[in-house]
N, C-alpha and C. Protein backbone atom coordinates (compact mmCIF):
# COMPACT_ATOMS: atom_id res chain seq x y z
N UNK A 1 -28.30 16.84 46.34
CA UNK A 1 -28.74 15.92 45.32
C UNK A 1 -28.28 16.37 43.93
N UNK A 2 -28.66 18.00 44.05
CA UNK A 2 -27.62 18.27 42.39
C UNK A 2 -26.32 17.81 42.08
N UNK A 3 -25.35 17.80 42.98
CA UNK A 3 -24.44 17.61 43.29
C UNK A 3 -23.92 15.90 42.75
N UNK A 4 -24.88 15.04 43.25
CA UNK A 4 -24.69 14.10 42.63
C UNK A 4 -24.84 13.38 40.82
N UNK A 5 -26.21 14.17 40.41
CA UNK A 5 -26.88 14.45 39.62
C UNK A 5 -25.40 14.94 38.73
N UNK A 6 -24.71 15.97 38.43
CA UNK A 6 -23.79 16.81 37.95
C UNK A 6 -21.99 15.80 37.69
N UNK A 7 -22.14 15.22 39.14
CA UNK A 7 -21.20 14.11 39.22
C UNK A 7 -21.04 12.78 38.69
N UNK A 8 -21.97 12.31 38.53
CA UNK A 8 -22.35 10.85 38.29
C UNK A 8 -22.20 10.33 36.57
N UNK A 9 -22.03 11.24 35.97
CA UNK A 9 -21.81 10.79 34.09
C UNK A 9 -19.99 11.24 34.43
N UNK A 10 -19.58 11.92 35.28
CA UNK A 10 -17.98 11.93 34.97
C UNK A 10 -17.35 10.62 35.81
N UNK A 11 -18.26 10.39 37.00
CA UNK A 11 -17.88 9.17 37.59
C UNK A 11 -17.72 7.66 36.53
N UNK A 12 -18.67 7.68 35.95
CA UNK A 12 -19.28 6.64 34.83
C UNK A 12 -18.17 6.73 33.85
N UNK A 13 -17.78 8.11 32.92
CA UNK A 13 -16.66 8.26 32.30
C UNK A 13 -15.00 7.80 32.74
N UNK A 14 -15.28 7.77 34.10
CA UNK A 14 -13.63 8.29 34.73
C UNK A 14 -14.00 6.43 35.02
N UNK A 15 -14.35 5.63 35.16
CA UNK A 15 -14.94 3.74 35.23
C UNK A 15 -14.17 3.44 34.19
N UNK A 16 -14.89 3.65 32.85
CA UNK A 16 -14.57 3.07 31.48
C UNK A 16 -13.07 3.49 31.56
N UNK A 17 -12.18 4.68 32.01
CA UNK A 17 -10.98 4.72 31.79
C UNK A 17 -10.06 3.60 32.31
N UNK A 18 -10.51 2.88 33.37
CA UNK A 18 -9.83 1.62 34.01
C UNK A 18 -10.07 0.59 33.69
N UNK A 19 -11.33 -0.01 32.82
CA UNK A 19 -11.36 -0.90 32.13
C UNK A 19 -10.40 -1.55 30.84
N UNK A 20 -10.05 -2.54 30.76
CA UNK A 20 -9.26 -2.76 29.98
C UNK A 20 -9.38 -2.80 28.14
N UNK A 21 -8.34 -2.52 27.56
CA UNK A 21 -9.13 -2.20 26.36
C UNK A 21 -8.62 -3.42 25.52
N UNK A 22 -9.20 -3.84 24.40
CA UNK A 22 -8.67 -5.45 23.50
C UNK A 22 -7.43 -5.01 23.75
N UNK A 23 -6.68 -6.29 24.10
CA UNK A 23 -5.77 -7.04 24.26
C UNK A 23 -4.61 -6.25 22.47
N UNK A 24 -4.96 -6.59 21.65
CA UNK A 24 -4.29 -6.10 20.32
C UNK A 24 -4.13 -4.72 20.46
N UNK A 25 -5.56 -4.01 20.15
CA UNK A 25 -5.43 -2.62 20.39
C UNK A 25 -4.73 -2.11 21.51
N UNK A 26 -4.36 -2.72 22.62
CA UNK A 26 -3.43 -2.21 23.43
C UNK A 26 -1.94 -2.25 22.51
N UNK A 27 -1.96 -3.23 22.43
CA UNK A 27 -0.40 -3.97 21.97
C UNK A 27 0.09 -2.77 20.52
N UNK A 28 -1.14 -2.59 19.92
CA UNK A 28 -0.63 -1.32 18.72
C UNK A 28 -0.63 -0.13 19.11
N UNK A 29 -1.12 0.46 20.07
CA UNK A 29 -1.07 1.73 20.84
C UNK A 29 0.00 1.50 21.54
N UNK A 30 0.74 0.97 22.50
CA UNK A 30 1.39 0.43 22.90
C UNK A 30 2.83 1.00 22.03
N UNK A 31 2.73 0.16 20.74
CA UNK A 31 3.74 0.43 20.19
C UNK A 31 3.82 1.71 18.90
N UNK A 32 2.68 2.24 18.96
CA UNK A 32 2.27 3.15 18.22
C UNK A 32 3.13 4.65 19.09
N UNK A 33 2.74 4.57 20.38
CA UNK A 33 3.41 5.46 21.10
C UNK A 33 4.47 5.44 22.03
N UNK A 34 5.36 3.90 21.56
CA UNK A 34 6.56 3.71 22.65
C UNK A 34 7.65 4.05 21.69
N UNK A 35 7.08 3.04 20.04
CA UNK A 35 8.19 2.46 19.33
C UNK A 35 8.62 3.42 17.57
N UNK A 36 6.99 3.68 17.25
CA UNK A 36 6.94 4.15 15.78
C UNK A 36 7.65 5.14 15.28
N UNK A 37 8.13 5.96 16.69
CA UNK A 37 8.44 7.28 15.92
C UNK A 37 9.99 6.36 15.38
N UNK A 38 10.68 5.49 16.13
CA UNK A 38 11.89 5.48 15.62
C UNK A 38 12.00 4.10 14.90
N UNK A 39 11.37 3.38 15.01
CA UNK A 39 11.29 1.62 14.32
C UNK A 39 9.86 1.74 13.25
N UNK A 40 10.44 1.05 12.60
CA UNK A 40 9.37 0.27 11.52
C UNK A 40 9.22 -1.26 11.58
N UNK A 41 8.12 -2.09 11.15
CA UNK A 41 8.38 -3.35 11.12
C UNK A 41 9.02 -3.94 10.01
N UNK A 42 9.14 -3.10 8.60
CA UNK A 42 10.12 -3.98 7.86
C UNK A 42 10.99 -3.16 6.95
N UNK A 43 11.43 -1.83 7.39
CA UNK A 43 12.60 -1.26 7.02
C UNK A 43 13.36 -0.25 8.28
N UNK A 44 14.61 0.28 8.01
CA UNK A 44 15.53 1.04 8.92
C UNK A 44 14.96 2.45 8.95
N UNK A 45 14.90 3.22 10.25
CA UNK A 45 14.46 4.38 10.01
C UNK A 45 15.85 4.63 11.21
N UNK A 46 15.31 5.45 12.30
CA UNK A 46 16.07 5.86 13.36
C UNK A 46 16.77 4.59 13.81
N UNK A 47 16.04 3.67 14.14
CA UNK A 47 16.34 2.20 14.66
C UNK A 47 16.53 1.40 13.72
N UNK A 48 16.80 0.40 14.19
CA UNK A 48 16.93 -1.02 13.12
C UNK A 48 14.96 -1.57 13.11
N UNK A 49 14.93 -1.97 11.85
CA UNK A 49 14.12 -3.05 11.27
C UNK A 49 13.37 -3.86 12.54
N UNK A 50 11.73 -4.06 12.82
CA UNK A 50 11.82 -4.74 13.90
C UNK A 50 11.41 -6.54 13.54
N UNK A 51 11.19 -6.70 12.14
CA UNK A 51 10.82 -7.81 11.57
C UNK A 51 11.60 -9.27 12.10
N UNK A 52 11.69 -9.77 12.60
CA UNK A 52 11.93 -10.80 13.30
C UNK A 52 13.10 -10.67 14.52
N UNK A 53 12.71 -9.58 15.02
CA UNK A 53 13.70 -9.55 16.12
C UNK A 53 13.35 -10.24 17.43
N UNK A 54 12.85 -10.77 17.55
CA UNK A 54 12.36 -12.25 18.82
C UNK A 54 13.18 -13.45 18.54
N UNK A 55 13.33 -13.45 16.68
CA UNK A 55 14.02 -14.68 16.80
C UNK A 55 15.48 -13.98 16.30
N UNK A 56 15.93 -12.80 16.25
CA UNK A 56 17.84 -12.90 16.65
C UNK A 56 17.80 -12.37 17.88
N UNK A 57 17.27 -12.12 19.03
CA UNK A 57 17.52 -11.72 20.04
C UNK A 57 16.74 -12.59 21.20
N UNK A 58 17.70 -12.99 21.86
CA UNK A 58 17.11 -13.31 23.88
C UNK A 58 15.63 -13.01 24.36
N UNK A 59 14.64 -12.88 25.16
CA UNK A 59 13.67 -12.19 25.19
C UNK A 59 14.69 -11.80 26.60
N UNK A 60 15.00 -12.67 27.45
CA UNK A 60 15.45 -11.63 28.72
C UNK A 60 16.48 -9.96 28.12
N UNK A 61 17.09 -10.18 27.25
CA UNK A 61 17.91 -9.92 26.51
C UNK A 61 17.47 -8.41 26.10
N UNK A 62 16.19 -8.64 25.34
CA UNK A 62 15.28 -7.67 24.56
C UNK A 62 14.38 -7.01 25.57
N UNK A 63 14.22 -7.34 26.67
CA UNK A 63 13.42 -6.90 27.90
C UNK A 63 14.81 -5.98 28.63
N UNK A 64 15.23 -6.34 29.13
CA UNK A 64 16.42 -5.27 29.39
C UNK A 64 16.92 -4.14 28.32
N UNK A 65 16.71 -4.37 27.16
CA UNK A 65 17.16 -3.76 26.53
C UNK A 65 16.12 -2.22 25.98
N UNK A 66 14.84 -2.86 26.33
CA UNK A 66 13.46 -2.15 25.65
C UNK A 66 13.73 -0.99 26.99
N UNK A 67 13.69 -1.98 28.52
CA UNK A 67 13.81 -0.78 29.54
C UNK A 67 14.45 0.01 29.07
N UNK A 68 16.20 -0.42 29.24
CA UNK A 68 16.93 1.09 29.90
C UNK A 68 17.62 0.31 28.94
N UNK A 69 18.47 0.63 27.13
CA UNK A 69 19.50 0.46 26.11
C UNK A 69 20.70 1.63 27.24
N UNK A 70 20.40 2.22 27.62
CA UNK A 70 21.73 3.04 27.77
C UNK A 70 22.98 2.22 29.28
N UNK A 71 21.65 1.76 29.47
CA UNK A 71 22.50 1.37 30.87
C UNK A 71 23.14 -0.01 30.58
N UNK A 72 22.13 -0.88 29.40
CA UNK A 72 23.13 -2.19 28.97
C UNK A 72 24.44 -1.54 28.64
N UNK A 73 24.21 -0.64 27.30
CA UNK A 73 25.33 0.35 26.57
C UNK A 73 26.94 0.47 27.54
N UNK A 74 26.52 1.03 29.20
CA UNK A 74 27.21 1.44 29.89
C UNK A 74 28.12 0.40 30.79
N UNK A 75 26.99 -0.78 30.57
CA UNK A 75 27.90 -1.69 31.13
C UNK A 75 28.70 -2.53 30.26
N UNK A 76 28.59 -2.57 28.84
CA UNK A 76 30.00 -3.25 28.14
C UNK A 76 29.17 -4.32 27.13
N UNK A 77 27.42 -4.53 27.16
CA UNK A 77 26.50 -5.32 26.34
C UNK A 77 26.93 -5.37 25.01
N UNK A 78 27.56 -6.30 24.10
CA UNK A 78 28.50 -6.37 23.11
C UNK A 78 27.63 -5.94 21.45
N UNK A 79 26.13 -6.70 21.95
CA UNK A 79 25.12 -6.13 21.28
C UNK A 79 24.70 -4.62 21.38
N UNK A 80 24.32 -4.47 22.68
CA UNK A 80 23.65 -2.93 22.84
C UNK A 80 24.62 -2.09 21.98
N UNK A 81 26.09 -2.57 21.96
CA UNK A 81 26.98 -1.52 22.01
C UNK A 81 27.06 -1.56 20.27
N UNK A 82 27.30 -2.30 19.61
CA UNK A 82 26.94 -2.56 18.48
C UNK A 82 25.85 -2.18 17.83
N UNK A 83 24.59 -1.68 17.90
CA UNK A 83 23.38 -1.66 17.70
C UNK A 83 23.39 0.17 17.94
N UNK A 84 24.43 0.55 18.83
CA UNK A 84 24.35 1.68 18.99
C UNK A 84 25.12 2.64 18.44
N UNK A 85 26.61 1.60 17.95
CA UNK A 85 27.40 2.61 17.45
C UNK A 85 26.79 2.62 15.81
N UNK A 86 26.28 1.25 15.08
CA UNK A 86 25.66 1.26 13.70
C UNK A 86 24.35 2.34 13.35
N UNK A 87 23.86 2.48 14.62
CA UNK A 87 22.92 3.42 14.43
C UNK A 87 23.31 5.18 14.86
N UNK A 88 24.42 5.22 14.15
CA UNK A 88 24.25 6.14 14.52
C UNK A 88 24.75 7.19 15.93
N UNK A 89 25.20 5.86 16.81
CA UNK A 89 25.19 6.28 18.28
C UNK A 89 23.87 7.38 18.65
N UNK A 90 22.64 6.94 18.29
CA UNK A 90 21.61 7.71 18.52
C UNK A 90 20.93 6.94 19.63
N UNK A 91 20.63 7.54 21.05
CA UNK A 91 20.53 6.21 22.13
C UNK A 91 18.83 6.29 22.00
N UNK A 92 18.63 5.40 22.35
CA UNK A 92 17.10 4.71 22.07
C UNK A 92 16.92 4.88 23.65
N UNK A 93 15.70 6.12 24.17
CA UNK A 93 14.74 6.19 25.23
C UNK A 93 14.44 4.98 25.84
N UNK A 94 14.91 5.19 27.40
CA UNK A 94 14.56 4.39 28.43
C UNK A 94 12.98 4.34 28.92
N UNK A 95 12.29 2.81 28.66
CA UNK A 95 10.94 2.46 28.97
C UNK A 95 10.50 1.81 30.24
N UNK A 96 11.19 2.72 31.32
CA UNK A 96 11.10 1.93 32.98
C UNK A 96 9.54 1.47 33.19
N UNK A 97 8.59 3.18 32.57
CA UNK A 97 7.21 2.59 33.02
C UNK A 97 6.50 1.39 32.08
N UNK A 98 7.29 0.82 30.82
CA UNK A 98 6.32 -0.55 30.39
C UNK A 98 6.67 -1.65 31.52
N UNK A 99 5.18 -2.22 31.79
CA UNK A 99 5.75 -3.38 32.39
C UNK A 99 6.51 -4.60 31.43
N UNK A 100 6.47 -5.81 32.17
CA UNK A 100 7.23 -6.70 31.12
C UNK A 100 5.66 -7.14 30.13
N UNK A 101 4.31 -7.50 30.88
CA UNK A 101 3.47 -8.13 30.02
C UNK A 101 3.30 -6.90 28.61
N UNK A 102 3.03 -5.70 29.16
CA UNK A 102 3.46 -4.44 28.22
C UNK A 102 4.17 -5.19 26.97
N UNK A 103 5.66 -5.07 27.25
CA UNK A 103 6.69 -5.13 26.23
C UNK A 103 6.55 -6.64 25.73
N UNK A 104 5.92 -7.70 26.27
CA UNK A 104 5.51 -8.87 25.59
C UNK A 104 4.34 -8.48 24.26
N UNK A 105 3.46 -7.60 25.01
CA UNK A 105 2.34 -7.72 24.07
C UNK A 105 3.09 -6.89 22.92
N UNK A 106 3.96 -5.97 22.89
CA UNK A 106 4.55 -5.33 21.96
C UNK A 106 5.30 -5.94 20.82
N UNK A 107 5.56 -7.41 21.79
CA UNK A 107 6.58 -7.79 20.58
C UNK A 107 5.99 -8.67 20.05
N UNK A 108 4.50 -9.42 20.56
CA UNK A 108 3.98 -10.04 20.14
C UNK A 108 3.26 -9.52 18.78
N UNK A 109 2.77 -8.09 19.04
CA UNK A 109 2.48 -7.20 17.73
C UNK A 109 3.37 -7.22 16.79
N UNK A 110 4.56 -6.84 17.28
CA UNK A 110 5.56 -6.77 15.64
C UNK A 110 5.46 -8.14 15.58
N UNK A 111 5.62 -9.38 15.24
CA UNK A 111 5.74 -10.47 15.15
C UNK A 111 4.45 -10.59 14.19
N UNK A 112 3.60 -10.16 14.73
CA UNK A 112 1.81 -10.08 14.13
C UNK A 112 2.13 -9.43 12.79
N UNK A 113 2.56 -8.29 13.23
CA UNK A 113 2.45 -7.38 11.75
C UNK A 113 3.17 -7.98 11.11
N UNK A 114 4.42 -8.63 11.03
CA UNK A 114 5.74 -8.92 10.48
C UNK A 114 4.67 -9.92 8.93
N UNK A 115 4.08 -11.16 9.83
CA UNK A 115 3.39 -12.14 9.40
C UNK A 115 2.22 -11.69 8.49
N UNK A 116 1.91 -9.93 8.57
CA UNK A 116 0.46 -9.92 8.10
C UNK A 116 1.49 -9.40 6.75
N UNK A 117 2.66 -8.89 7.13
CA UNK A 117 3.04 -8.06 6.15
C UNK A 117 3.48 -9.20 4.88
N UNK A 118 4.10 -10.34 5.74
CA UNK A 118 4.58 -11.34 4.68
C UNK A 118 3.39 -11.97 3.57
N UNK A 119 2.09 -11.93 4.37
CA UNK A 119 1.43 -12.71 3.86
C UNK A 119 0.66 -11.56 2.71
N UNK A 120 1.14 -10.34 3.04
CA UNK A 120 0.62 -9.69 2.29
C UNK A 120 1.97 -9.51 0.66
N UNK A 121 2.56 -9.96 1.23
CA UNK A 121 3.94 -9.82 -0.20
C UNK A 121 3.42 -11.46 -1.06
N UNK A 122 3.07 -12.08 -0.20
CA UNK A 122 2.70 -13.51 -1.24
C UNK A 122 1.62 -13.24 -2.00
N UNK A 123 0.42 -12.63 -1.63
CA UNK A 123 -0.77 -12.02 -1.90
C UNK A 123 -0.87 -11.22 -3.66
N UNK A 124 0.56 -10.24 -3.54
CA UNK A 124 0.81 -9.98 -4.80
C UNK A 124 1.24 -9.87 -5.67
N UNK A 125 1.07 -9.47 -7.03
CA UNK A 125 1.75 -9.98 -8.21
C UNK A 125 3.19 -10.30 -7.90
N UNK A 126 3.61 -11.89 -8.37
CA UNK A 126 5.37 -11.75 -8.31
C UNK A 126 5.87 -10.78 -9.09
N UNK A 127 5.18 -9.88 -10.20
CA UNK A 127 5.88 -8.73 -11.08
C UNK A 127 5.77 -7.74 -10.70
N UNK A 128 5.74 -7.31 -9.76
CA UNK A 128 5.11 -5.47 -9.64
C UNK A 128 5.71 -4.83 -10.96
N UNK A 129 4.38 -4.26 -11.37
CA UNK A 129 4.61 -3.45 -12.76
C UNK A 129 4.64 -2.06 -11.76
N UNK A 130 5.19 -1.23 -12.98
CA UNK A 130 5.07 0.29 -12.56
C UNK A 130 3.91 1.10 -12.83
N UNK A 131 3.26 1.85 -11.82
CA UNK A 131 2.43 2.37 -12.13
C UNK A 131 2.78 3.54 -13.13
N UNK A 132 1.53 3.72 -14.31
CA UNK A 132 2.26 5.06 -14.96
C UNK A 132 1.06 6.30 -14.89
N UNK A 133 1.55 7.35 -14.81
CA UNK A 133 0.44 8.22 -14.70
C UNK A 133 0.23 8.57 -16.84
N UNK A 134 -1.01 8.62 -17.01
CA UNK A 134 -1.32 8.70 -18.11
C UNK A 134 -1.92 10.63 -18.25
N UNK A 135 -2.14 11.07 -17.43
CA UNK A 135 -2.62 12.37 -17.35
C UNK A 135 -4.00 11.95 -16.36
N UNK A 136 -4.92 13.06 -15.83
CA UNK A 136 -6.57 13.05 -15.01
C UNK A 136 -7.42 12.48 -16.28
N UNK A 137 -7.32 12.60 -17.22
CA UNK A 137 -8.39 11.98 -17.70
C UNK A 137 -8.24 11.13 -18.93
N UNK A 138 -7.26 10.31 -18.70
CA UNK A 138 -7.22 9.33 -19.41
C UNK A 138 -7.48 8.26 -19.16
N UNK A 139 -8.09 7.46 -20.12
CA UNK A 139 -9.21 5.89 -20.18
C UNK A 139 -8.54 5.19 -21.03
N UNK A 140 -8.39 4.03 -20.82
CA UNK A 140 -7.76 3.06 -21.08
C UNK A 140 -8.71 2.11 -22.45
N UNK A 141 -8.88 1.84 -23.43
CA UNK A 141 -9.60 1.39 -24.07
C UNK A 141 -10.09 -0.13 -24.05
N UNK A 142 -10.86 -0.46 -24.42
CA UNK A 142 -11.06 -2.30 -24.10
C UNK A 142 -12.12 -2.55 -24.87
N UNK A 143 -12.03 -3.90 -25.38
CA UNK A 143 -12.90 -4.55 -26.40
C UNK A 143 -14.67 -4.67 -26.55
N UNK A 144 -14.15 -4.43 -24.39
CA UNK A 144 -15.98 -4.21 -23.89
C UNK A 144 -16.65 -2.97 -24.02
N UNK A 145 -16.17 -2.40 -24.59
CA UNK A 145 -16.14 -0.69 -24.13
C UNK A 145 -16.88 -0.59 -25.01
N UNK A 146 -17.73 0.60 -25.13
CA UNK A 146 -18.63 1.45 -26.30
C UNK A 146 -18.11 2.20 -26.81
N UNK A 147 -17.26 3.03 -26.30
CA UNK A 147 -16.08 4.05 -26.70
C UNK A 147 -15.08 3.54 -27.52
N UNK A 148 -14.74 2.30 -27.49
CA UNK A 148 -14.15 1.51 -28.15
C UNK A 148 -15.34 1.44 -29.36
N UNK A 149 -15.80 0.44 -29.70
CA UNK A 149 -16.47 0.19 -30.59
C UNK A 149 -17.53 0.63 -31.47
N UNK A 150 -17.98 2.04 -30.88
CA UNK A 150 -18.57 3.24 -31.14
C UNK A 150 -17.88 4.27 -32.74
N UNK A 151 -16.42 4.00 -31.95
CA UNK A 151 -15.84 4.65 -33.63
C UNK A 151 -15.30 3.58 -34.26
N UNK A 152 -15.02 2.63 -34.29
CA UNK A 152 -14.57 1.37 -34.91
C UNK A 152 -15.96 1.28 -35.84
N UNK A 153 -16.71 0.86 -35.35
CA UNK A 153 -18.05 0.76 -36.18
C UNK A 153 -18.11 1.91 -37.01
N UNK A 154 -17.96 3.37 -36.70
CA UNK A 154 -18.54 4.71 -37.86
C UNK A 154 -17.31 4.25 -38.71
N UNK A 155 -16.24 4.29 -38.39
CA UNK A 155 -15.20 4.01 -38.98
C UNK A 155 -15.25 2.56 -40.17
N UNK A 156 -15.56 1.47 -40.06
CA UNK A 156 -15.84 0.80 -41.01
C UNK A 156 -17.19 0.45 -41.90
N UNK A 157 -17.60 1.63 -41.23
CA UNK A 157 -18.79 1.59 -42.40
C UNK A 157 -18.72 2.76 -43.14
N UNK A 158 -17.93 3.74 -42.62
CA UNK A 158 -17.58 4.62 -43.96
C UNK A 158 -16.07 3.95 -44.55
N UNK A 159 -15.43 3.27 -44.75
CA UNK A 159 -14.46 2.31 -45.68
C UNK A 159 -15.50 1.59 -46.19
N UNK A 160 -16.45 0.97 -45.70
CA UNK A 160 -17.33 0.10 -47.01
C UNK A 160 -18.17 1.02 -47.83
N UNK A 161 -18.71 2.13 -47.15
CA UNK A 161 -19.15 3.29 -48.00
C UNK A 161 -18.15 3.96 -48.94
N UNK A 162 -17.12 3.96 -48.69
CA UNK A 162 -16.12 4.72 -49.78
C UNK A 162 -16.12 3.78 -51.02
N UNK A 163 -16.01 2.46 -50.44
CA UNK A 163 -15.39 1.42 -51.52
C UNK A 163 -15.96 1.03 -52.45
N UNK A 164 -17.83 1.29 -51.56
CA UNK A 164 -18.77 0.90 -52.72
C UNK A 164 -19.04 2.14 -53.84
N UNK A 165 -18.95 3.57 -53.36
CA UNK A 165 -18.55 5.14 -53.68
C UNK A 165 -17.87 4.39 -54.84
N UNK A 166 -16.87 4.19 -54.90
CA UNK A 166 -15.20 4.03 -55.61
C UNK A 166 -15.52 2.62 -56.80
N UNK A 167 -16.39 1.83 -56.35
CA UNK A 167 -16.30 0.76 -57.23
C UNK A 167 -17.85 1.25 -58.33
N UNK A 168 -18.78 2.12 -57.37
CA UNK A 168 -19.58 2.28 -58.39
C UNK A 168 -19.30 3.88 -59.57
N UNK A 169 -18.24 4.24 -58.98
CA UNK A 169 -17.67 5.02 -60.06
C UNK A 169 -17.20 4.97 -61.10
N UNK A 170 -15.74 3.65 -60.62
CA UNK A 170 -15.89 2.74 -61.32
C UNK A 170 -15.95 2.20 -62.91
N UNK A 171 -17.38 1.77 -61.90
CA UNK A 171 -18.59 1.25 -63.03
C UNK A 171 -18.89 1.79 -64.23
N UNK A 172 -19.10 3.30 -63.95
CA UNK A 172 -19.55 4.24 -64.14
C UNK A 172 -19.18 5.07 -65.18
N UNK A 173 -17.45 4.71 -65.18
CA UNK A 173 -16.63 5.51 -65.70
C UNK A 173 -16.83 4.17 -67.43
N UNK A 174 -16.68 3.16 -66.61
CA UNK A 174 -16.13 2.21 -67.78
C UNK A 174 -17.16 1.98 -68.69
N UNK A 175 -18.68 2.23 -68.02
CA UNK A 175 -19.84 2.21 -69.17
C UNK A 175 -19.70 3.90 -69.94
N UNK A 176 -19.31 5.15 -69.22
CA UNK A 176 -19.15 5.93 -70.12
C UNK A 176 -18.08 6.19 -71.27
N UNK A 177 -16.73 5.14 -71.11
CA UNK A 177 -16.01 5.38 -71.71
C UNK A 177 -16.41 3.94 -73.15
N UNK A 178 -17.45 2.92 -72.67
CA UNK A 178 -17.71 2.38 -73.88
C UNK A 178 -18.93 3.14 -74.73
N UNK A 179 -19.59 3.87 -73.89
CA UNK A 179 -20.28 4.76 -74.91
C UNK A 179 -19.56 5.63 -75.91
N UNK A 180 -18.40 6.26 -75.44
CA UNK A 180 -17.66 7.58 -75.90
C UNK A 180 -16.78 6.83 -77.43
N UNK A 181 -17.03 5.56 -77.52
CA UNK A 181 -16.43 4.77 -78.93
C UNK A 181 -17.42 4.92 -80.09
N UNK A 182 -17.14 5.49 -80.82
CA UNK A 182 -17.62 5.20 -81.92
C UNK A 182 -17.36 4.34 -82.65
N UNK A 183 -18.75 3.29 -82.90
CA UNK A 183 -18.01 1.67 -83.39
C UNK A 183 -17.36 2.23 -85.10
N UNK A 184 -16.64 1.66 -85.90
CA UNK A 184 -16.16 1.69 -87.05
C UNK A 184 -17.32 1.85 -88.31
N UNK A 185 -18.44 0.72 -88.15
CA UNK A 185 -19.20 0.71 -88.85
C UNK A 185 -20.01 2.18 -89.14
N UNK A 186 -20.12 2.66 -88.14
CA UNK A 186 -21.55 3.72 -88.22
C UNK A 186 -20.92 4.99 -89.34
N UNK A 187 -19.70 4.89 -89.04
CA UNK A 187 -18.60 6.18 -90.04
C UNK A 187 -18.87 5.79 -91.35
């Protein structure tokens, strides 16, 4: 009975491994560990670009080709052979164990991403500005700000304090300099 007891949570574990997992999340694992190290969906790395490659290529075409590229290569495939000498002549790993629904759901993903990626370029600014680094602790000032308007304010109230300083001096000067006359008469 221990025996079962001890067995029965790895049985339960080793279940869930044969269950199937979402349909997507396959399709990005899938291509996370068939395709990424050498393709991207919308630039050249090891491979070519995979951004609309369903619609310049065959699917029977692209299914032969996902298996075994070396063996199209070997038989005279005008594409494979092309695709192989531009890259590099770097041969792209034979995928006997994907099945075909496999390499469907794969390409159905790049196709997915391709679309999330486009919709993500409409999404933003037609200007991309450049980001600039200003230094760690620099703040940007704004009209809403307190920091803003905090010295703006000390700041123009000592200019109206100077001015009134300056005009009542002034004043000051011009009543002492009509005192400092001695009118004509008093001599």
């Amino acid at each position: 009975m221990k025996r079962i007891k001890f067995y029965l949570p790895l049985w339960v574990l080793g279940l869930f491994h044969f269950l199937p997992m979402n349909a997507q999340e396959d399709a990005a694992t899938l291509f996370r560990h068939n395709c990424m190290s050498c393709h991207s969906i919308e630039q050249n790395l090891v491979g070519p670009a995979l951004k609309g490659v369903t619609e310049r290529r065959d699917s029977a075409w692209l299914y032969n080709f996902i298996k075994n590229s070396q063996e199209m290569i070997l038989a005279g495939d005008p594409l494979a052979v092309e695709l192989f000498n531009r890259y590099n002549k770097v041969p792209m790993p034979a995928h006997p164990h994907l099945s075909d629904e496999q390499i469907g759901a794969i390409l159905r993903h790049i196709d997915s991403e391709a679309e999330q990626a486009a919709l993500a370029i409409v999404d933003q600014n037609p200007i991309p500005r450049p980001e600039e680094f200003y230094g760690a602790n620099y703040r940007q000032f704004t009209f809403g700000d307190i920091i803003f308007w905090l010295p703006m304010t000390i700041t123009v109230i000592l200019l109206i304090v100077t001015l009134v300083a300056f005009t009542h001096a002034h004043d000051a000067l011009k009543e002492a300099r009509k005192e400092e006359v001695i009118p004509q008469e008093e001599l």
